[in-house]
PDB file of N, CA and C in Angstrom:
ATOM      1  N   UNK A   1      74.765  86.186  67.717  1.00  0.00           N
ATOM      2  CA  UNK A   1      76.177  86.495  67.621  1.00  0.00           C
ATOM      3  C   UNK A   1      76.545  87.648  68.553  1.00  0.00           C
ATOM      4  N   UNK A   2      76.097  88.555  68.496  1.00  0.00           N
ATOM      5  CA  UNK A   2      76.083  89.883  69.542  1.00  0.00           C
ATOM      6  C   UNK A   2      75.742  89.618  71.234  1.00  0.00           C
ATOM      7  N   UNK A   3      75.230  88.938  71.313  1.00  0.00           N
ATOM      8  CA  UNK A   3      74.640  88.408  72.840  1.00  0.00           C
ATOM      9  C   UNK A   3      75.891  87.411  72.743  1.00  0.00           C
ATOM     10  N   UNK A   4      76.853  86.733  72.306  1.00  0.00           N
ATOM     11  CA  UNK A   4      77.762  86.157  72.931  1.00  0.00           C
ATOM     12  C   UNK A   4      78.994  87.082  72.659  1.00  0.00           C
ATOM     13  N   UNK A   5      78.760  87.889  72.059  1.00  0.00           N
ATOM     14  CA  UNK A   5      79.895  88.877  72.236  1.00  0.00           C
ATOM     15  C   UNK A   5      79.857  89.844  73.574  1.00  0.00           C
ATOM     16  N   UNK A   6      78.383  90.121  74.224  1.00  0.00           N
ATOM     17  CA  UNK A   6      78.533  90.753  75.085  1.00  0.00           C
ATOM     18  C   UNK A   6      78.645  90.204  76.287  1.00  0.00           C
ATOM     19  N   UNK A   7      78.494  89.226  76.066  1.00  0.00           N
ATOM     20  CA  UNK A   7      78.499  88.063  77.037  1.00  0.00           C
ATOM     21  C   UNK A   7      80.348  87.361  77.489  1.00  0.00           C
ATOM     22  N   UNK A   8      81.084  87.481  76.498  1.00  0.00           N
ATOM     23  CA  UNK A   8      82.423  87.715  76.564  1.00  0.00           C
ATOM     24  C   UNK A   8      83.120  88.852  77.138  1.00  0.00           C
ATOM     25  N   UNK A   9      82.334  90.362  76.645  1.00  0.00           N
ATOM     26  CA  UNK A   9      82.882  90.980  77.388  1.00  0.00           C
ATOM     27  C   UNK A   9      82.613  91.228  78.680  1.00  0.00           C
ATOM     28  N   UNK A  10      81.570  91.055  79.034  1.00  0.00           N
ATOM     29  CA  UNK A  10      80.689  90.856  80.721  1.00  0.00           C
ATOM     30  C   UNK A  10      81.979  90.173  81.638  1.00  0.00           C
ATOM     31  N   UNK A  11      82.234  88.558  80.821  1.00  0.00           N
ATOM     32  CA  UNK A  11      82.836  87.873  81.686  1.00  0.00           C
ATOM     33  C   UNK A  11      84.409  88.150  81.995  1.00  0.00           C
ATOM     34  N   UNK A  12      85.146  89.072  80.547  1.00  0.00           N
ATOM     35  CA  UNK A  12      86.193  89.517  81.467  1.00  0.00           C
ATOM     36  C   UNK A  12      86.185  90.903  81.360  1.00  0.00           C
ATOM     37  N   UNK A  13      85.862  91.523  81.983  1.00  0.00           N
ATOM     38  CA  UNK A  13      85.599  92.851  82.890  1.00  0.00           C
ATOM     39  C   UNK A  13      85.378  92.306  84.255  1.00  0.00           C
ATOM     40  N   UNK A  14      84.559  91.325  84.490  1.00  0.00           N
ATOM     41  CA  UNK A  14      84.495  90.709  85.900  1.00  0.00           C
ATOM     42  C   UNK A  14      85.256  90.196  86.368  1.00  0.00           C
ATOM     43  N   UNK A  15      85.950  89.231  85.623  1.00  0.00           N
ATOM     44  CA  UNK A  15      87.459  88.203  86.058  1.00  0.00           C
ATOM     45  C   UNK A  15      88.752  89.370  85.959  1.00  0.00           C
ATOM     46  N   UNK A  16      88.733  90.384  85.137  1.00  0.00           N
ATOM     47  CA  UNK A  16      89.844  91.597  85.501  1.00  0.00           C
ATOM     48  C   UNK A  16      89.823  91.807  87.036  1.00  0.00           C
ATOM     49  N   UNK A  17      88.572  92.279  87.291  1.00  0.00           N
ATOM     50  CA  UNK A  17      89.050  92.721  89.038  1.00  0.00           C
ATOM     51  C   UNK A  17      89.531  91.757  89.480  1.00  0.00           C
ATOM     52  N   UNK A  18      89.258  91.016  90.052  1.00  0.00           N
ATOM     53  CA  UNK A  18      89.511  89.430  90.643  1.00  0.00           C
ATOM     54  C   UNK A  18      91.072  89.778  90.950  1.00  0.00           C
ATOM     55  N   UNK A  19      91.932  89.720  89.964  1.00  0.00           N
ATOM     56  CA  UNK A  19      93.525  89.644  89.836  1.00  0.00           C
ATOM     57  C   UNK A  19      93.913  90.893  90.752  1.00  0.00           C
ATOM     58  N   UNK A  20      94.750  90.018  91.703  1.00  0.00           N
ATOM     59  CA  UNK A  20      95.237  91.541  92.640  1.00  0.00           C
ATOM     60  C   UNK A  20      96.185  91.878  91.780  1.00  0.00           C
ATOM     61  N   UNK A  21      96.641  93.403  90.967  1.00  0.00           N
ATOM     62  CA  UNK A  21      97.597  94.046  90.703  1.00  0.00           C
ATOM     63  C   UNK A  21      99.230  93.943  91.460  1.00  0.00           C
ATOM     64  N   UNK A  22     100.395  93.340  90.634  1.00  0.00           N
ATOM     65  CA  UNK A  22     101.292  92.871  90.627  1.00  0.00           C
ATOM     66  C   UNK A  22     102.313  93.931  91.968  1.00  0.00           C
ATOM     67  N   UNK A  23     101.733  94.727  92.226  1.00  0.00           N
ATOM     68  CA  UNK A  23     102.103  95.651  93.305  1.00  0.00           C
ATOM     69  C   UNK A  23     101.805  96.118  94.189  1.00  0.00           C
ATOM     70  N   UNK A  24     100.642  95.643  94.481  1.00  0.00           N
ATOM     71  CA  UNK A  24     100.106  95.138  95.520  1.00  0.00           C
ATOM     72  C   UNK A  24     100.412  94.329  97.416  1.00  0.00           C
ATOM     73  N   UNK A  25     100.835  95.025  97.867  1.00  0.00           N
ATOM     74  CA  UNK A  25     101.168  94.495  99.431  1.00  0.00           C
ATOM     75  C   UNK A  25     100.353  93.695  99.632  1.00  0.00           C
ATOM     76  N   UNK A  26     100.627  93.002 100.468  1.00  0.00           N
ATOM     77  CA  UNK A  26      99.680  91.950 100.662  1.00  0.00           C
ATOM     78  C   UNK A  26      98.974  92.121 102.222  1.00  0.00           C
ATOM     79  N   UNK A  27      97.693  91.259 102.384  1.00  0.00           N
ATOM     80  CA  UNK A  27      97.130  92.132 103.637  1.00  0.00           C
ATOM     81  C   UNK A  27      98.004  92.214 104.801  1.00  0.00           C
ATOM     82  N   UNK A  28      98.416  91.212 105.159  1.00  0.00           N
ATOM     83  CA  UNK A  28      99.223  90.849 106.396  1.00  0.00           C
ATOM     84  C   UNK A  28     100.664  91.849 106.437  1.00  0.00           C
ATOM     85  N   UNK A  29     101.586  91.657 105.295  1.00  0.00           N
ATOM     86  CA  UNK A  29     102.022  92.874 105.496  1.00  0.00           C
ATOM     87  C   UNK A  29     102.002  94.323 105.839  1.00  0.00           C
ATOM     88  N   UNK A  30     100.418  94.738 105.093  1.00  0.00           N
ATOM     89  CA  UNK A  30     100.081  95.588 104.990  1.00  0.00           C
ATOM     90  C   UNK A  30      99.747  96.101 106.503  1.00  0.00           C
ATOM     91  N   UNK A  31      99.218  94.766 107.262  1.00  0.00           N
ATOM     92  CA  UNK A  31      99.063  95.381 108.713  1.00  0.00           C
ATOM     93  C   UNK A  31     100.060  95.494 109.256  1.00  0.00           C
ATOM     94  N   UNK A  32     101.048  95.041 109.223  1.00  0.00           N
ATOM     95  CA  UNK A  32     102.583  94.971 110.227  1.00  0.00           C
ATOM     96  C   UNK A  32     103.062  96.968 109.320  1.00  0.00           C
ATOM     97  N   UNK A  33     102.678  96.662 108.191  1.00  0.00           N
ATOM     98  CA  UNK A  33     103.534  98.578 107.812  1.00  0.00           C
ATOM     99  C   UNK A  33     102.415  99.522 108.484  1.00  0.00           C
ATOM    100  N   UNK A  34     101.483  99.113 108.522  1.00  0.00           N
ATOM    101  CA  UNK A  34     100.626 100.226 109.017  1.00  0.00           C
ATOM    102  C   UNK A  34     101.120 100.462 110.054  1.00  0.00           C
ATOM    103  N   UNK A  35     101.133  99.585 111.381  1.00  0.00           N
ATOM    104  CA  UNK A  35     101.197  99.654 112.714  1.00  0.00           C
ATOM    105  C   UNK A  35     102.190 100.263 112.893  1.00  0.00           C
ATOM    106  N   UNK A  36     103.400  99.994 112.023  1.00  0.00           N
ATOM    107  CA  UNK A  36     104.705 101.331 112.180  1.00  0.00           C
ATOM    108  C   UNK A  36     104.427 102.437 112.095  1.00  0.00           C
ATOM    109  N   UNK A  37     103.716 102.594 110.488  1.00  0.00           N
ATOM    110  CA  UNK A  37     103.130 103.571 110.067  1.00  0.00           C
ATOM    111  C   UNK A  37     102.724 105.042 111.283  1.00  0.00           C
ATOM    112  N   UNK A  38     101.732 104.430 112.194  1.00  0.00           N
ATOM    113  CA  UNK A  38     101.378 104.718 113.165  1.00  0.00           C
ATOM    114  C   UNK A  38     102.027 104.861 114.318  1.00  0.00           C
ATOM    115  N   UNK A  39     102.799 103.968 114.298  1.00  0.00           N
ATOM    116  CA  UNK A  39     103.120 104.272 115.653  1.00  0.00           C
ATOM    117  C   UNK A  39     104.602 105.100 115.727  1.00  0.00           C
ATOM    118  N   UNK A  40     105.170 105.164 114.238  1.00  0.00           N
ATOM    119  CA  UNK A  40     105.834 106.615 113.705  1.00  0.00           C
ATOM    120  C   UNK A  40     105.278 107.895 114.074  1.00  0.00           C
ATOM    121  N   UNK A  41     103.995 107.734 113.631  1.00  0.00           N
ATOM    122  CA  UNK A  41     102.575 109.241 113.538  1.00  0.00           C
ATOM    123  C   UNK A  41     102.588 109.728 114.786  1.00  0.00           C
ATOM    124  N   UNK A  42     102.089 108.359 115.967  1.00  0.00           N
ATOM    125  CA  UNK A  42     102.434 108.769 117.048  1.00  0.00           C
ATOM    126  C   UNK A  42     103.188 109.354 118.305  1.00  0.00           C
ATOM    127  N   UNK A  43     104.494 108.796 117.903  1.00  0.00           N
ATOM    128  CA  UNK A  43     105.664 109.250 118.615  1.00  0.00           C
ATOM    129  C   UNK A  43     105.806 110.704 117.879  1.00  0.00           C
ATOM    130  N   UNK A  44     105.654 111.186 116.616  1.00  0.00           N
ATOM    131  CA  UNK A  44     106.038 112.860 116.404  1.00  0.00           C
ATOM    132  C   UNK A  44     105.138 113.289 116.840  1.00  0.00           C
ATOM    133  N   UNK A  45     103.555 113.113 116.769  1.00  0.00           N
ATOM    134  CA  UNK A  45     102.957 114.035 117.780  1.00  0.00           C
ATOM    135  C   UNK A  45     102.882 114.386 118.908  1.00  0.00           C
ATOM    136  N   UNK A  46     103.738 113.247 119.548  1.00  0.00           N
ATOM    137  CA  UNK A  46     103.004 112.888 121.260  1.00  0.00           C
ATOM    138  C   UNK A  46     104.253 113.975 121.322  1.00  0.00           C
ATOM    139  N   UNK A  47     105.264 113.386 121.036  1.00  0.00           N
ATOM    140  CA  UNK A  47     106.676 114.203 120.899  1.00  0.00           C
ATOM    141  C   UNK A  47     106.755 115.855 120.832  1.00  0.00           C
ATOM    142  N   UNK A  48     106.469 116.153 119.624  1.00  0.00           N
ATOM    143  CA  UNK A  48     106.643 117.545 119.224  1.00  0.00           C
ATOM    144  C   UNK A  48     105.078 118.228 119.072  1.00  0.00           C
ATOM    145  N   UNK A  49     105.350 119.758 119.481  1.00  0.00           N
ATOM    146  CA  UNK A  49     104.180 120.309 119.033  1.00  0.00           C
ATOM    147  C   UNK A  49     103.708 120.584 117.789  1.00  0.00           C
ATOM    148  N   UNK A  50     102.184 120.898 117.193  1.00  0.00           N
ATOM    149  CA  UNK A  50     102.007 120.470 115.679  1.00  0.00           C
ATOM    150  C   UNK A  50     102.123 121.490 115.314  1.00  0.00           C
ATOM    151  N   UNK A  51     102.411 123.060 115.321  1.00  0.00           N
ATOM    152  CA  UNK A  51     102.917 123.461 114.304  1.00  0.00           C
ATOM    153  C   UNK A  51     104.460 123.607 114.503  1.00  0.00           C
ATOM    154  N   UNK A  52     105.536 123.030 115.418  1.00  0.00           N
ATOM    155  CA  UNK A  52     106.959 122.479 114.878  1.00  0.00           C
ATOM    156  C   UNK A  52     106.734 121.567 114.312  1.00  0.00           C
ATOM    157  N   UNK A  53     105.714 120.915 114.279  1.00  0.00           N
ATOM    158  CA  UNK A  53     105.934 119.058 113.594  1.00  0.00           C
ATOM    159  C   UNK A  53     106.108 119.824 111.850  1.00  0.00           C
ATOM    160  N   UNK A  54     104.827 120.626 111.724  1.00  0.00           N
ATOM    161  CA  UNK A  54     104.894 120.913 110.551  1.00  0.00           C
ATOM    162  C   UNK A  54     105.824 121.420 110.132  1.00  0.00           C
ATOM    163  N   UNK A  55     106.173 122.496 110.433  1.00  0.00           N
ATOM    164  CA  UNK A  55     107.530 123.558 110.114  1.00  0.00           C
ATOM    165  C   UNK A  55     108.750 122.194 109.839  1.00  0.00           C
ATOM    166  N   UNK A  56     109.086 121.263 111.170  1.00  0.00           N
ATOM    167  CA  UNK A  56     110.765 121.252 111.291  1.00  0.00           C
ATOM    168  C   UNK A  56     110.913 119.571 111.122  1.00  0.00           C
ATOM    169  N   UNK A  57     109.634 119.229 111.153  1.00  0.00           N
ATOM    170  CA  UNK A  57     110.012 117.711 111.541  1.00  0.00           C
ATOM    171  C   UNK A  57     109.590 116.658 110.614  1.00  0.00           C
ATOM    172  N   UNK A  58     108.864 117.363 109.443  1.00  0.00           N
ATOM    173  CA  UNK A  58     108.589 116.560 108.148  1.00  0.00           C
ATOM    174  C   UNK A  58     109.818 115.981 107.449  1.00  0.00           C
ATOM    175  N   UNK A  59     110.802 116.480 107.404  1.00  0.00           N
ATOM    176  CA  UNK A  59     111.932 115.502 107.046  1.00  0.00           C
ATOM    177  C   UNK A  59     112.253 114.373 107.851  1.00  0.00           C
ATOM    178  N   UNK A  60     112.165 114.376 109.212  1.00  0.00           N
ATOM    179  CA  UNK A  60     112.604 113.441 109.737  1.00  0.00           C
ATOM    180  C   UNK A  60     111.453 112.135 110.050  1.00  0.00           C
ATOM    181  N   UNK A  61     110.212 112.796 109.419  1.00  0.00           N
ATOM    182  CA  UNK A  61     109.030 111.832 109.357  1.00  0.00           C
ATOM    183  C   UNK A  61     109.548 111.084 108.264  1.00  0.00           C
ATOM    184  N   UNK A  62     109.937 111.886 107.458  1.00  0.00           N
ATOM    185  CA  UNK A  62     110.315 111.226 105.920  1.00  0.00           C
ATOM    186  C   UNK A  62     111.498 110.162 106.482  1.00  0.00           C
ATOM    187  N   UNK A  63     112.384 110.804 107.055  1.00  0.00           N
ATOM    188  CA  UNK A  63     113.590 109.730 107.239  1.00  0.00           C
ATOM    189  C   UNK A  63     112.463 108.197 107.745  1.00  0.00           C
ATOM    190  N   UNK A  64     111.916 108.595 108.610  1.00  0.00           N
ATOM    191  CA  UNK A  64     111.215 107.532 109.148  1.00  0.00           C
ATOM    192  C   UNK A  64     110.620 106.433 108.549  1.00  0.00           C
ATOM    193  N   UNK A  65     109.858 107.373 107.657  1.00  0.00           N
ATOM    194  CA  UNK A  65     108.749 106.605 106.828  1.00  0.00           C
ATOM    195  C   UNK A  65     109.853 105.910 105.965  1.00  0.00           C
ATOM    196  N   UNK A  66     110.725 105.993 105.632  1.00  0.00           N
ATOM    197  CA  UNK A  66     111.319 105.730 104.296  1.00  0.00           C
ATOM    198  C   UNK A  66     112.017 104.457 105.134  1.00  0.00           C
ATOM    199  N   UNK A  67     112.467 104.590 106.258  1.00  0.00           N
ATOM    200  CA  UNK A  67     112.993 103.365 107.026  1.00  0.00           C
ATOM    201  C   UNK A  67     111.523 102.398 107.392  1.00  0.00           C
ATOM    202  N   UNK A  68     110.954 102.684 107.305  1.00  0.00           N
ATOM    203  CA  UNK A  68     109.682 101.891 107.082  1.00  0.00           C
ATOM    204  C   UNK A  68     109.827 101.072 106.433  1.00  0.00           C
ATOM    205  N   UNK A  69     109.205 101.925 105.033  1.00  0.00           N
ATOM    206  CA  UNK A  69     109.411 100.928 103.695  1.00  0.00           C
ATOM    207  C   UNK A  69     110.310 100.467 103.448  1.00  0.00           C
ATOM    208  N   UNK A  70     111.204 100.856 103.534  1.00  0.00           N
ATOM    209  CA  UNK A  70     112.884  99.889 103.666  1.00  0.00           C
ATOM    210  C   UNK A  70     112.745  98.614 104.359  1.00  0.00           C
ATOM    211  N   UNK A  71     112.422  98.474 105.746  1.00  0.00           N
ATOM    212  CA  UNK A  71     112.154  97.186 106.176  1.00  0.00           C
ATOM    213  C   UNK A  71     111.036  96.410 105.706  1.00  0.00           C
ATOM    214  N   UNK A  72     110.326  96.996 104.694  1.00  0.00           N
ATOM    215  CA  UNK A  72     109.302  95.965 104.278  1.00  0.00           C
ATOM    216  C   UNK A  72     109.596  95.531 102.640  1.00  0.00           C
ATOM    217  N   UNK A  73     110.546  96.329 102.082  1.00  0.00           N
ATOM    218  CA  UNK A  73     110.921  96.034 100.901  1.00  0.00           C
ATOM    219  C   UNK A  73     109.904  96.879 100.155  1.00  0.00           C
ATOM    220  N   UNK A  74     109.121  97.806 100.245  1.00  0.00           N
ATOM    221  CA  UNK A  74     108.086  98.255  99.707  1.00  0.00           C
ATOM    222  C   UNK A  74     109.005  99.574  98.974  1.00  0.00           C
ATOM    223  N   UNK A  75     108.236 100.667  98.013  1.00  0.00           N
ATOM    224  CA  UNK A  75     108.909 102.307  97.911  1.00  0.00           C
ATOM    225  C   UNK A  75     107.082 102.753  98.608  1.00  0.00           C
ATOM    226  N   UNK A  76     107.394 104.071  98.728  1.00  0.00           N
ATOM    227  CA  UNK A  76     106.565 104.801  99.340  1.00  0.00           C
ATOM    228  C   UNK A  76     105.141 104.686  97.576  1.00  0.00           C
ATOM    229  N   UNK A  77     105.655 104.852  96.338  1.00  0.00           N
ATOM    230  CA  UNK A  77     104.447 105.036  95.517  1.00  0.00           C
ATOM    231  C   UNK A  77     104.040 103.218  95.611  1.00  0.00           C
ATOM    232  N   UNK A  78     104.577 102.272  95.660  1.00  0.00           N
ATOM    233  CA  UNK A  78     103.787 101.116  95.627  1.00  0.00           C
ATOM    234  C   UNK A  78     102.418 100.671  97.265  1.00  0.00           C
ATOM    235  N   UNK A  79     103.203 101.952  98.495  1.00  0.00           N
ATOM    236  CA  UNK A  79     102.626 101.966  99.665  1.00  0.00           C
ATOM    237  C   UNK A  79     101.333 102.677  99.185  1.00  0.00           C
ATOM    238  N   UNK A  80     101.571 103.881  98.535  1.00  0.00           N
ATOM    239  CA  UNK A  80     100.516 104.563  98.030  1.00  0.00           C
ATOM    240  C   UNK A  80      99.291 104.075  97.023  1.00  0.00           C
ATOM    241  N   UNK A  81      99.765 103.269  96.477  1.00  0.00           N
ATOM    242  CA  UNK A  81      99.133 102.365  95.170  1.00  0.00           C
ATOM    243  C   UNK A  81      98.417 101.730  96.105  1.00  0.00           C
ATOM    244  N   UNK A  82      98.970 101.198  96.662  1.00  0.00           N
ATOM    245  CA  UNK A  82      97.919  99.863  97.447  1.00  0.00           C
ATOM    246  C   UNK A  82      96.846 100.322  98.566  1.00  0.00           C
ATOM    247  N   UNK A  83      97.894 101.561  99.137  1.00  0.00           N
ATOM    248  CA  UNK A  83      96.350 102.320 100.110  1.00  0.00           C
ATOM    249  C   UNK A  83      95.526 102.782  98.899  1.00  0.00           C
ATOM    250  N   UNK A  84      95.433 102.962  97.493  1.00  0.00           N
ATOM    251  CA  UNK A  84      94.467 103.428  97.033  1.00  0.00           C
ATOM    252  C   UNK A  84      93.814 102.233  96.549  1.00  0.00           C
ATOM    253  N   UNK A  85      94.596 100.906  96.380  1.00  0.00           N
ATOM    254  CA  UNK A  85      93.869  99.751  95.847  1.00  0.00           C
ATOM    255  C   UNK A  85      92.535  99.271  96.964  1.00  0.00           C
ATOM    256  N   UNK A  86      93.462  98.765  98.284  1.00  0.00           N
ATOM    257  CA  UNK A  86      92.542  98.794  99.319  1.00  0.00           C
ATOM    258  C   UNK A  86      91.124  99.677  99.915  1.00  0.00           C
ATOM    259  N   UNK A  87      91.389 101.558  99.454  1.00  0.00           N
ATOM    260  CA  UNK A  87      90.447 102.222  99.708  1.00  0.00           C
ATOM    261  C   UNK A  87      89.092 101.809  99.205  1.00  0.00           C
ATOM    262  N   UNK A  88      89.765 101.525  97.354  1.00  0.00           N
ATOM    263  CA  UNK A  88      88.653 100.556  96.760  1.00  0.00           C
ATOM    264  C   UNK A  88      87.806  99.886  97.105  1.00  0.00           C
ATOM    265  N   UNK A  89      88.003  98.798  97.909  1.00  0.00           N
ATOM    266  CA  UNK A  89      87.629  97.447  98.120  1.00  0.00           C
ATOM    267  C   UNK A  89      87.660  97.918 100.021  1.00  0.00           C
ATOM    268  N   UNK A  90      86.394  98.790 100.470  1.00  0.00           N
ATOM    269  CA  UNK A  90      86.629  99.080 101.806  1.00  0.00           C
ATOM    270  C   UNK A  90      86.305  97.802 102.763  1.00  0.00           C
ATOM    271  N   UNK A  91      85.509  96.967 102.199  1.00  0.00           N
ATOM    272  CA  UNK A  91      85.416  95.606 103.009  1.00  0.00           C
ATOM    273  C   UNK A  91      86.961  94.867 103.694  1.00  0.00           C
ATOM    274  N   UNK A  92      87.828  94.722 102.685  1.00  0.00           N
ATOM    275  CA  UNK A  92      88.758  94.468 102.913  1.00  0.00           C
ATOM    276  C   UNK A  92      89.424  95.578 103.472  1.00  0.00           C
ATOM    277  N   UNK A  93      89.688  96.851 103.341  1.00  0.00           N
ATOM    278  CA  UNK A  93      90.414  97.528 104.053  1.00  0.00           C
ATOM    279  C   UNK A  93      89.640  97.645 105.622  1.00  0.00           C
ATOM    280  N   UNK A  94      88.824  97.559 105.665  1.00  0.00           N
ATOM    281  CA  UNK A  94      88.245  97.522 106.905  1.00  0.00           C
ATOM    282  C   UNK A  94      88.468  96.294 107.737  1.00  0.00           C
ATOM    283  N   UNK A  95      89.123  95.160 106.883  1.00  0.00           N
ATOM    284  CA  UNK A  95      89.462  94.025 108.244  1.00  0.00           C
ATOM    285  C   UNK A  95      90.901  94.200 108.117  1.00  0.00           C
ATOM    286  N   UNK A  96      91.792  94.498 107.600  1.00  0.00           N
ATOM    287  CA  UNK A  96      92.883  95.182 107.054  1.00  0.00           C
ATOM    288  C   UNK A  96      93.285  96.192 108.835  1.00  0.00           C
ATOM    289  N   UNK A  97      92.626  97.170 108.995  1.00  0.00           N
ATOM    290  CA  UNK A  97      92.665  98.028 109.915  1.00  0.00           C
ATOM    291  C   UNK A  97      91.981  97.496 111.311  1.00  0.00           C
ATOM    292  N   UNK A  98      90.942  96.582 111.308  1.00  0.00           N
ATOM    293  CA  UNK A  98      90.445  96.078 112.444  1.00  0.00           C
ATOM    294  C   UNK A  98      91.423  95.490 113.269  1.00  0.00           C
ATOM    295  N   UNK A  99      92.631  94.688 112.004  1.00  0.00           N
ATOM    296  CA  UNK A  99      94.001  93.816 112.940  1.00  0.00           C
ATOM    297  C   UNK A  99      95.125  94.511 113.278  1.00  0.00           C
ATOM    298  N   UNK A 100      94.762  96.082 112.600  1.00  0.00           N
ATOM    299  CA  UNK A 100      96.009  96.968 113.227  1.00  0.00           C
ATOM    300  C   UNK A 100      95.608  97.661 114.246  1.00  0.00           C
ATOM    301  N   UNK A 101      94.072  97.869 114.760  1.00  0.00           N
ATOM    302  CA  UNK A 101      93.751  98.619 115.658  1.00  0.00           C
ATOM    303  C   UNK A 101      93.580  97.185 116.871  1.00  0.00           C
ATOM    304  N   UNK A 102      93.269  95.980 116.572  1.00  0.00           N
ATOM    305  CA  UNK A 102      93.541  95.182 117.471  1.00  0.00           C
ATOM    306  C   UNK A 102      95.355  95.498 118.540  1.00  0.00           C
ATOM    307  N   UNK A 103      96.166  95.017 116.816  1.00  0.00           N
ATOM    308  CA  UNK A 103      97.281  94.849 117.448  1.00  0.00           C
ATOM    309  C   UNK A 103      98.108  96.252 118.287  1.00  0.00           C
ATOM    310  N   UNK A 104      97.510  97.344 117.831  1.00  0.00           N
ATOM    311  CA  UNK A 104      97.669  98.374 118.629  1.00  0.00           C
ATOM    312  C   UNK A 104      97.588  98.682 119.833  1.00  0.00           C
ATOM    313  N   UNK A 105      96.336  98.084 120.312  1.00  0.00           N
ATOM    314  CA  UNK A 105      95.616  98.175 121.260  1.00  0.00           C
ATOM    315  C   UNK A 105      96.251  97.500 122.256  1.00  0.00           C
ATOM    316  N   UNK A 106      97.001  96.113 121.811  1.00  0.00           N
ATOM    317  CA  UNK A 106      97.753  95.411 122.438  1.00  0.00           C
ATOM    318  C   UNK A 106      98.855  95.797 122.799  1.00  0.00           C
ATOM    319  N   UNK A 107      99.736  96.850 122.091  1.00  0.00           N
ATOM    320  CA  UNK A 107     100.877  97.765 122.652  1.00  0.00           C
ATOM    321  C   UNK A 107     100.477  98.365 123.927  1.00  0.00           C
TER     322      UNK A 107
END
């Protein structure tokens, strides 16, 4: 009786991960926000020097970022959720980033 009880719980603790969380970006998106992501990052540094970036220009990163997620339909804590879901699971975040440093590269 106990060996099929643990045996129940074995099997969903395992089938829990499986289910991507309902807030969750999905990969392909996830590469098209990154590449903004970035190439936001890039234009304020290349742009401004880093300690004005810090001092004067974090709001207007924010304006940025927030027009980001705006075009992807995302908020910034579900962007955050999912870079921490993905950190998880680095296999996948690692082909995740391989197609943004491809498509980068291609800029």
């Amino acid at each position: 009786m106990f060996w099929m009880l643990g045996l129940c719980v074995i099997l969903w603790c395992s089938c829990s991960d499986d289910k991507a969380p309902d807030y969750l970006i999905p990969e392909d998106t996830m590469v098209s926000l990154l590449i903004d992501v970035h190439l936001v990052d890039a234009y304020f540094y290349e742009m401004y020097e880093p300690t004005y970036l810090e001092e004067y220009m974090t709001d207007s990163m924010a304006v940025a970022y927030s027009a980001i997620f705006e075009k992807y339909g995302v908020t910034a804590d579900r962007f955050t959720k999912s870079i921490d879901y993905y950190t998880d699971r680095p296999e996948t975040f690692r082909a995740i980033y391989e197609k943004v440093i491809l498509q980068l590269n291609n800029k």
